[in-house]
Protein backbone atom coordinates (compact mmCIF):
# COMPACT_ATOMS: atom_id res chain seq x y z
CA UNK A 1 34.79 96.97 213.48
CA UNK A 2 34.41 98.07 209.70
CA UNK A 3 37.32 100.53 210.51
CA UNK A 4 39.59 97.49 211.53
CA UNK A 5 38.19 95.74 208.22
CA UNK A 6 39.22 98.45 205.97
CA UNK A 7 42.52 99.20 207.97
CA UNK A 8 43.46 95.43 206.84
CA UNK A 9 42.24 96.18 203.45
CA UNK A 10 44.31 98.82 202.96
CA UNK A 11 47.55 97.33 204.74
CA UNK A 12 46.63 94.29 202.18
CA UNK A 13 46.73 96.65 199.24
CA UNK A 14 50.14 97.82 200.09
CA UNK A 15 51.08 94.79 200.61
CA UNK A 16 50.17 93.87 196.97
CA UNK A 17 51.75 96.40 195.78
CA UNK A 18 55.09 95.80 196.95
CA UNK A 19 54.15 92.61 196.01
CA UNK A 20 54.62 93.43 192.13
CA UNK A 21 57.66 95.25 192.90
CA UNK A 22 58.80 92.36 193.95
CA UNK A 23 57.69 90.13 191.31
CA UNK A 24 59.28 92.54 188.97
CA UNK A 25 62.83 92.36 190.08
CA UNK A 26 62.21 88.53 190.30
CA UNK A 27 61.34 88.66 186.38
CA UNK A 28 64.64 91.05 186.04
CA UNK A 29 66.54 88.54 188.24
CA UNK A 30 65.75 85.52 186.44
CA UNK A 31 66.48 87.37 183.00
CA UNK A 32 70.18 88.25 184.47
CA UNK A 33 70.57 84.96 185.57
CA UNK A 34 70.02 83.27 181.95
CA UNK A 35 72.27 86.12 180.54
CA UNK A 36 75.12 85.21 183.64
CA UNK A 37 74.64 81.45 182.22
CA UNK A 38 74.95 82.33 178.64
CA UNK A 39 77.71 84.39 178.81
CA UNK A 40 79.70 81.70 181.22
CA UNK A 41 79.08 79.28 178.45
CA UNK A 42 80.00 81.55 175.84
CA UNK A 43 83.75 82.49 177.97
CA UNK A 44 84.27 78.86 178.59
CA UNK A 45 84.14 78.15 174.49
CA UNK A 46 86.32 81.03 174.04
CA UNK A 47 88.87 79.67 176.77
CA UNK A 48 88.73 76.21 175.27
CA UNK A 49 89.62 77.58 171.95
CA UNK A 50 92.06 79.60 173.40
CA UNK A 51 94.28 76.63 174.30
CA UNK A 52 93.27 74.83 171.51
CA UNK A 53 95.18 77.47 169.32
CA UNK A 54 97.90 77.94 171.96
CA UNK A 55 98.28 74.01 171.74
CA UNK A 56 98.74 74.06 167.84
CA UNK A 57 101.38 77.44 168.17
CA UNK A 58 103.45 75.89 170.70
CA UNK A 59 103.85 72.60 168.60
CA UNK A 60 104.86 74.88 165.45
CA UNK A 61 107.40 76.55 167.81
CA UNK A 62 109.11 73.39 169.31
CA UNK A 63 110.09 72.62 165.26
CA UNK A 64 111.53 76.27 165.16
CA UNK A 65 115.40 76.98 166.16
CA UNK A 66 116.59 78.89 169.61
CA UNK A 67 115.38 82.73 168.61
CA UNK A 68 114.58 86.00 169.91
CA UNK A 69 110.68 85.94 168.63
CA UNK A 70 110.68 81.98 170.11
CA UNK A 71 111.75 83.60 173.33
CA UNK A 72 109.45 86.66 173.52
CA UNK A 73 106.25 83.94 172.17
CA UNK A 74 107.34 81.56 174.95
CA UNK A 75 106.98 84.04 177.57
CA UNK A 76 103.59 85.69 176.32
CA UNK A 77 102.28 82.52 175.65
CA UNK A 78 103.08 81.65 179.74
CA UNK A 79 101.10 84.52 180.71
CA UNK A 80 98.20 84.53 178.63
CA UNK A 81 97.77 80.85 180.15
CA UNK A 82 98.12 81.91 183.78
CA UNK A 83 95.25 84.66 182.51
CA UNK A 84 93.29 81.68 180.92
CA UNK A 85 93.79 80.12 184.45
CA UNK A 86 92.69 82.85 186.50
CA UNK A 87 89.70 83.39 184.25
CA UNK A 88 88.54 80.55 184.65
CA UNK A 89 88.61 80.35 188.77
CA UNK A 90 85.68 82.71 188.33
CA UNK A 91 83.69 80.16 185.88
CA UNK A 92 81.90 76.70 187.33
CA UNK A 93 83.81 73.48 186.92
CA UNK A 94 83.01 69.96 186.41
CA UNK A 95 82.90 68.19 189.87
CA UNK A 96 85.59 65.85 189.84
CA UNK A 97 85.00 61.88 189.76
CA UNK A 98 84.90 61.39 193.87
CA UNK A 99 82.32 64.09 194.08
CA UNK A 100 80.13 63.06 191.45
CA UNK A 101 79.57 59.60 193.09
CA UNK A 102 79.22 61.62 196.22
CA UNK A 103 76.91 64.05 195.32
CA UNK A 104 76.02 63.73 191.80
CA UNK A 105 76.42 66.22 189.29
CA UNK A 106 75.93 68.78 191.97
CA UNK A 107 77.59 72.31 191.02
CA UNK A 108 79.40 73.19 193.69
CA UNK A 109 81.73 75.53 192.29
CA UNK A 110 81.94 79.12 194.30
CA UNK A 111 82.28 82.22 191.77
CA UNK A 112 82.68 84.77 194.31
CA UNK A 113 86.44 85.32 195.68
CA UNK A 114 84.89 86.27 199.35
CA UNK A 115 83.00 83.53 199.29
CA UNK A 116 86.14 81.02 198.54
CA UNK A 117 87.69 82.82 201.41
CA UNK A 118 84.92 82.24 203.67
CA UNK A 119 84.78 78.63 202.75
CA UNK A 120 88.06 78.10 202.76
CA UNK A 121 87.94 79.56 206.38
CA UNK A 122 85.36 77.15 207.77
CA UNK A 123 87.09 74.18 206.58
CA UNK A 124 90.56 75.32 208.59
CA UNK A 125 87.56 75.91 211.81
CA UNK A 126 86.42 73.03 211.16
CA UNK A 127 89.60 71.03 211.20
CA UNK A 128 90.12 73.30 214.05
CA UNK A 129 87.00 71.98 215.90
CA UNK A 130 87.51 68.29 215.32
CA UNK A 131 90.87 68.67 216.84
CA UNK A 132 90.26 69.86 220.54
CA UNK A 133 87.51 67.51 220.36
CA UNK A 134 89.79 64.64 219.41
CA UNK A 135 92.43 65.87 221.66
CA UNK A 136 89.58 65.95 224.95
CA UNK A 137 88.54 61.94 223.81
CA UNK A 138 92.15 61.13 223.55
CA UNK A 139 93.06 62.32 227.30
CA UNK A 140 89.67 60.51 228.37
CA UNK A 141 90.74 57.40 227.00
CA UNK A 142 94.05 57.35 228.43
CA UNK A 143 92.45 58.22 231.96
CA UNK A 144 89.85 55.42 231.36
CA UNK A 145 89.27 52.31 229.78
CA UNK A 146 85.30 52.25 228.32
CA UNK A 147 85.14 50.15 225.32
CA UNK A 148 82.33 52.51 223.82
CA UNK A 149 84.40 55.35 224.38
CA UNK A 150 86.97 53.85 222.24
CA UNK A 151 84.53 52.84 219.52
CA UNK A 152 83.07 56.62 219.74
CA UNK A 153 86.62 58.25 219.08
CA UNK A 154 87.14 55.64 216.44
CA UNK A 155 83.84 56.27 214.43
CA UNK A 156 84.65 59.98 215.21
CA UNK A 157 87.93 59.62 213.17
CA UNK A 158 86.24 57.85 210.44
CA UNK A 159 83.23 60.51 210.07
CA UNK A 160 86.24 63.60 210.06
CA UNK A 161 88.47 62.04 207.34
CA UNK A 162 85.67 61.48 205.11
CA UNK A 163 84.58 64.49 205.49
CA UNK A 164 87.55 66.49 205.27
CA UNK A 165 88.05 64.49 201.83
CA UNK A 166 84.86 65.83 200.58
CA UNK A 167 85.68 69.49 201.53
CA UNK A 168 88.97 69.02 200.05
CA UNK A 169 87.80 67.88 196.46
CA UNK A 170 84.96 70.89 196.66
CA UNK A 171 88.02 73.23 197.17
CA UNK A 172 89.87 71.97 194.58
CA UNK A 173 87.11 72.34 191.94
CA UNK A 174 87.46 76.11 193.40
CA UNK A 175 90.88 76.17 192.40
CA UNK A 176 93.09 75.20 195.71
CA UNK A 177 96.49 73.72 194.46
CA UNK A 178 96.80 71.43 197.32
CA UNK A 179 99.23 68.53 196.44
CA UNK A 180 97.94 65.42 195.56
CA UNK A 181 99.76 63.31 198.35
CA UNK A 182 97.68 65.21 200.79
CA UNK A 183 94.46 64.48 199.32
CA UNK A 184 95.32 60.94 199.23
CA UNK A 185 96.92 60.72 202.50
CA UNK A 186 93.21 61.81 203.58
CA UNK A 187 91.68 59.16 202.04
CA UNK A 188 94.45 56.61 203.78
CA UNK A 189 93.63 57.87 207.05
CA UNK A 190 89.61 57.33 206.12
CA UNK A 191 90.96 53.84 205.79
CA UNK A 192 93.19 53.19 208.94
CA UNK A 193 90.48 54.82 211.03
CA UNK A 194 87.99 51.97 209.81
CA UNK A 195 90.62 49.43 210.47
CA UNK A 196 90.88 50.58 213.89
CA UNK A 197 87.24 50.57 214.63
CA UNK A 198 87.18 46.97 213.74
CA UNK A 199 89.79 45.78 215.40
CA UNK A 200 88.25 43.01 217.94
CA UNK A 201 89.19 43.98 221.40
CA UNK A 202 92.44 41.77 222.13
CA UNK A 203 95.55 41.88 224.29
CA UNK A 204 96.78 43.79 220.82
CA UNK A 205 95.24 46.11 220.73
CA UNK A 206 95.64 47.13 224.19
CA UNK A 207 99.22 46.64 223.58
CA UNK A 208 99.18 49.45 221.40
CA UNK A 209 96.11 51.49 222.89
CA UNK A 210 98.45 53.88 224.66
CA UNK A 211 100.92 54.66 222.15
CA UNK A 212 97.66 55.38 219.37
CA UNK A 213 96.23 57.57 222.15
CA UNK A 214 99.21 59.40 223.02
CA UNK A 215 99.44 59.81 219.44
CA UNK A 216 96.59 61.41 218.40
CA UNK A 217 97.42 63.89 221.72
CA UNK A 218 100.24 65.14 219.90
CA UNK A 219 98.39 65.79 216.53
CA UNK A 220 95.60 67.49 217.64
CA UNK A 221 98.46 69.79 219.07
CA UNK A 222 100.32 69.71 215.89
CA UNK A 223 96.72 70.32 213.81
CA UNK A 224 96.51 73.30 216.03
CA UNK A 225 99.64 74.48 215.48
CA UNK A 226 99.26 74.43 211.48
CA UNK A 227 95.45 76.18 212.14
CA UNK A 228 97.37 79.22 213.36
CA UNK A 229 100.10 78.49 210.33
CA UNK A 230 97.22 78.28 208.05
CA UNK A 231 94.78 80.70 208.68
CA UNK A 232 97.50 83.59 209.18
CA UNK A 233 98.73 82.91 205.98
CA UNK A 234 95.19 83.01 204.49
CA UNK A 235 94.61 86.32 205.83
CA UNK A 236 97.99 87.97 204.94
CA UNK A 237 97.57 86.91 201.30
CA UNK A 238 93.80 88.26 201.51
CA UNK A 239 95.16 91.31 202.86
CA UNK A 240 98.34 91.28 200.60
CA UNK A 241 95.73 90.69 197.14
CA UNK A 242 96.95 87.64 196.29
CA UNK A 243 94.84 85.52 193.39
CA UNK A 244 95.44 82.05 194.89
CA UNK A 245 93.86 82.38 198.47
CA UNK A 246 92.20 78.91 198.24
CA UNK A 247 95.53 77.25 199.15
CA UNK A 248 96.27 74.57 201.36
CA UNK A 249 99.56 73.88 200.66
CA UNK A 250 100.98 77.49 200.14
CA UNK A 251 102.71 77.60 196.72
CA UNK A 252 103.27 81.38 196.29
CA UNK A 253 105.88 81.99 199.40
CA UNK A 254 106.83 84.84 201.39
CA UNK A 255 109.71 85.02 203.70
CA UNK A 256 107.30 86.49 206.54
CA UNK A 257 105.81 82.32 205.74
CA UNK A 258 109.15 80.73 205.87
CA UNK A 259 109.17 82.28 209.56
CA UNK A 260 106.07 80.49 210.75
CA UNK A 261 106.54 77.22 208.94
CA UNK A 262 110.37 77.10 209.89
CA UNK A 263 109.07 77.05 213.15
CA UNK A 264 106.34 74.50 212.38
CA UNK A 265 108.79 72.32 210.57
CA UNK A 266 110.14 70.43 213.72
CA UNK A 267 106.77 69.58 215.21
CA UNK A 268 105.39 67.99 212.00
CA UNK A 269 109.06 65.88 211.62
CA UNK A 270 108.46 64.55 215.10
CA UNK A 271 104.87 63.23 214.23
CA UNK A 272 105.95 61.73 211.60
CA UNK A 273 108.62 59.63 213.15
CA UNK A 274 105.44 58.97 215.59
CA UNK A 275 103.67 57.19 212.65
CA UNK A 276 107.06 55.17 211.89
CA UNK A 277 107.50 54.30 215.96
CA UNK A 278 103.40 53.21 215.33
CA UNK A 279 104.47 50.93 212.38
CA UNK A 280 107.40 49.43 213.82
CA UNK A 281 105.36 48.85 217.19
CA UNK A 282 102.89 47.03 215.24
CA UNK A 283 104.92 45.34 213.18
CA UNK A 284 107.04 44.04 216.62
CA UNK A 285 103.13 43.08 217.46
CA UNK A 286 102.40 41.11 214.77
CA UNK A 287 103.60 38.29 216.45
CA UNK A 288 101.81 38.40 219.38
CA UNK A 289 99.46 35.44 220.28
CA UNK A 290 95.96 37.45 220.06
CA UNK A 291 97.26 39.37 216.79
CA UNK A 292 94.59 39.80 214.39
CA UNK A 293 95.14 40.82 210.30
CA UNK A 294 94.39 44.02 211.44
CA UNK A 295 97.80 44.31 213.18
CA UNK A 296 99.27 43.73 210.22
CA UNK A 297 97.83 46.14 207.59
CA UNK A 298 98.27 49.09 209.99
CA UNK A 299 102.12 48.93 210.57
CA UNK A 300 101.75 49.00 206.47
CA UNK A 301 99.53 51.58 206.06
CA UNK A 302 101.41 53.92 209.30
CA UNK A 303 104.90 52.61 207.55
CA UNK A 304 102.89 54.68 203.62
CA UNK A 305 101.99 57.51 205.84
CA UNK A 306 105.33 58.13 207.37
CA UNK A 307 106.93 57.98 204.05
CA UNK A 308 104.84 59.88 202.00
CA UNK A 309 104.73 62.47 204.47
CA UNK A 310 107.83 62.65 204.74
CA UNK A 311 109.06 62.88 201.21
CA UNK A 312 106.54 65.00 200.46
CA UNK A 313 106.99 67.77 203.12
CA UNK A 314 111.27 67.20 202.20
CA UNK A 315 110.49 68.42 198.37
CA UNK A 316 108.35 71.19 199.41
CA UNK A 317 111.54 72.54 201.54
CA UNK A 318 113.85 73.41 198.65
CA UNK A 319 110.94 74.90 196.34
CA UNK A 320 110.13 77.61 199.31
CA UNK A 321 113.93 78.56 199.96
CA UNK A 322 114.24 78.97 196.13
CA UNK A 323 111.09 81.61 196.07
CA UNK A 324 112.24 83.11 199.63
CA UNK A 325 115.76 83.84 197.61
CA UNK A 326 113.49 84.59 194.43
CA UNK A 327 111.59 86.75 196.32
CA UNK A 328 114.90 88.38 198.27
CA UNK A 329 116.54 89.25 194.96
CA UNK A 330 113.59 90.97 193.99
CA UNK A 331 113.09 93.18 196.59
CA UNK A 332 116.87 94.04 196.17
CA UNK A 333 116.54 95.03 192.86
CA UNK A 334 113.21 96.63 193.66
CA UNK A 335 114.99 98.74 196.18
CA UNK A 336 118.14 99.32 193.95
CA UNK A 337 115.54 100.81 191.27
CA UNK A 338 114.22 103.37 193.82
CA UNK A 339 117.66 104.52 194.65
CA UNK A 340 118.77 105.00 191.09
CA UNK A 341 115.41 106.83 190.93
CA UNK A 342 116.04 109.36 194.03
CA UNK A 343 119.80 109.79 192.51
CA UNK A 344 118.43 110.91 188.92
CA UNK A 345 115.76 112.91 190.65
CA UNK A 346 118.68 114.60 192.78
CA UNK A 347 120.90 114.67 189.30
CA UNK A 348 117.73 116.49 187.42
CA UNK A 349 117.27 119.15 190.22
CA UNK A 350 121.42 119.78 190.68
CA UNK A 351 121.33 120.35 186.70
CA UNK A 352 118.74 122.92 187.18
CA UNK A 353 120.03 125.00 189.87
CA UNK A 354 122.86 125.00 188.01
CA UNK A 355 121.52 126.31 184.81
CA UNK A 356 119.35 128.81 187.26
């Protein structure tokens, strides 16, 4: 007995002992982590005053004639902003104004690239996820007719839009250039979702009951379609270095891209025309005996999605053939360098066999 006594006493005192190791590196912890906050508040001054000056140079230079020094100024001035920029994806940010009624003032900005890439990641699973589950509801509802299945898909819709709209402004305070039309076409779809959940149960709406399910069939394809799009790309530009691998909307393009969205292209046209054929079916059903407001403001809101989809993906088309031929040219002239390089290198040793 006392040697089980003193076999815990001694077991405790080792214990204790690593115990003020560890409070030590706590201590040292806690003093790194007031020096990490200091000196973030000390590089976001110095990148505020950094474009404060830039701001006051480049309105002295707009009063100055066409000229060599202009020229060369422009250009530095462009990439010591991109350097501010990229500097500052490693600093916290404000949370934008959806977030902070959200969540409050909240940091959620992620300092660590692997981190962004692993967040990034889970949101394209996650969109992922919600897809074959909305695609498995869909079929069930065409097979069936339960009301509360219905109502289940429907709240379903209206839980993943909101959500992917709050995952979408956290990645943007991490510096993901998606285009603002997507955000907002989000938040639209938060909206038409809701409509459709309260829509009364009327000869309209199983007039159009099909068509939506049948609908949301094909986009759960289509979402899995850009998951493969998406998350390739994410992992080539990982692999490739790139700064920008928070992306939705890939701005930095690659011809080995313009392959997989070339071939994405056709499938995201069609559902598109599948939200116009929704608004003009509603629209057609807005005169229908049991139609409801509801009819109504979801041809508009289908006929908003259709066009800003549209437009938007049609303006994006032209920028990535411009960097595919930007980026053609430059691997011409890359490989043109490399030649001229080999032929001097074959020059140099001729000359000296020669003078040998």
């Amino acid at each position: 007995m006392d040697a089980d006594v003193e076999s815990c006493l001694n077991d405790w005192n080792d214990l204790t002992r690593d115990y003020k190791e560890l409070e030590a590196l706590n201590r040292e912890y806690l003093s790194k982590l007031e020096q990490v906050v200091e000196l973030q508040s000390k590089c976001l001054k110095g990148i505020s005053h950094q474009k404060y000056r830039m701001g006051v140079i480049s309105k002295s230079l707009k009063a100055l004639q066409a000229s060599e020094t202009r020229e060369v100024l422009d250009k530095d001035m462009m990439k010591r902003d991109q350097q501010l920029h990229d500097m500052e994806q490693t600093l916290p940010k404000p949370n934008g104004t959806y977030l902070k009624i959200i969540l409050g003032n909240v940091n959620v900005s992620i300092l660590n690239k692997n981190d962004k890439f692993k967040y990034k990641d889970e949101y394209e699973k996650f969109k992922l996820v919600l897809s074959v589950i909305g695609f498995v509801l869909s079929v069930i509802n065409l097979l069936t007719s339960i009301r509360t299945l219905e109502l289940s898909f429907m709240f379903l819709l209206v839980w993943y839009y909101c959500t992917l709209t709050i995952r979408e402004s956290i990645l943007k305070v991490n510096g993901s250039r998606i285009k603002g039309w997507w955000r907002f076409h989000h938040f639209l779809s938060t909206v038409v979702s809701g409509v459709l959940l309260v829509w009364p149960n009327t000869g309209a709406w199983y007039s159009f009951r099909g068509q939506f399910m049948w609908f949301n069939v094909y986009i759960s394809v289509v979402q899995f379609l850009q998951f493969r799009y998406q998350r390739g790309v994410l992992y080539r530009l990982k692999a490739l270095g790139e700064r920008h691998n928070m992306d939705i909307t890939i701005e930095g393009f690659h011809s080995w891209m313009w392959r997989g969205l070339s071939f994405l292209l056709p499938f995201l046209f069609v559902g598109y025309f599948f939200q116009l054929y929704n608004a003009y079916t509603l629209y057609t059903l807005a005169s229908h005996p049991e139609a409801t407001w509801h009819v109504a403001v979801l041809s508009l809101m289908f006929l908003v999605l259709f066009l800003g989809n549209t437009t938007t993906t049609i303006m994006v088309i032209p920028q990535k053939l411009q960097d595919q031929f930007r980026d053609h040219l430059q691997s011409v002239f890359a490989s043109k360098v490399q030649e001229r390089k080999k032929v001097n290198v074959l020059n140099e040793e001729t000359h000296s066999e020669k003078g040998d």
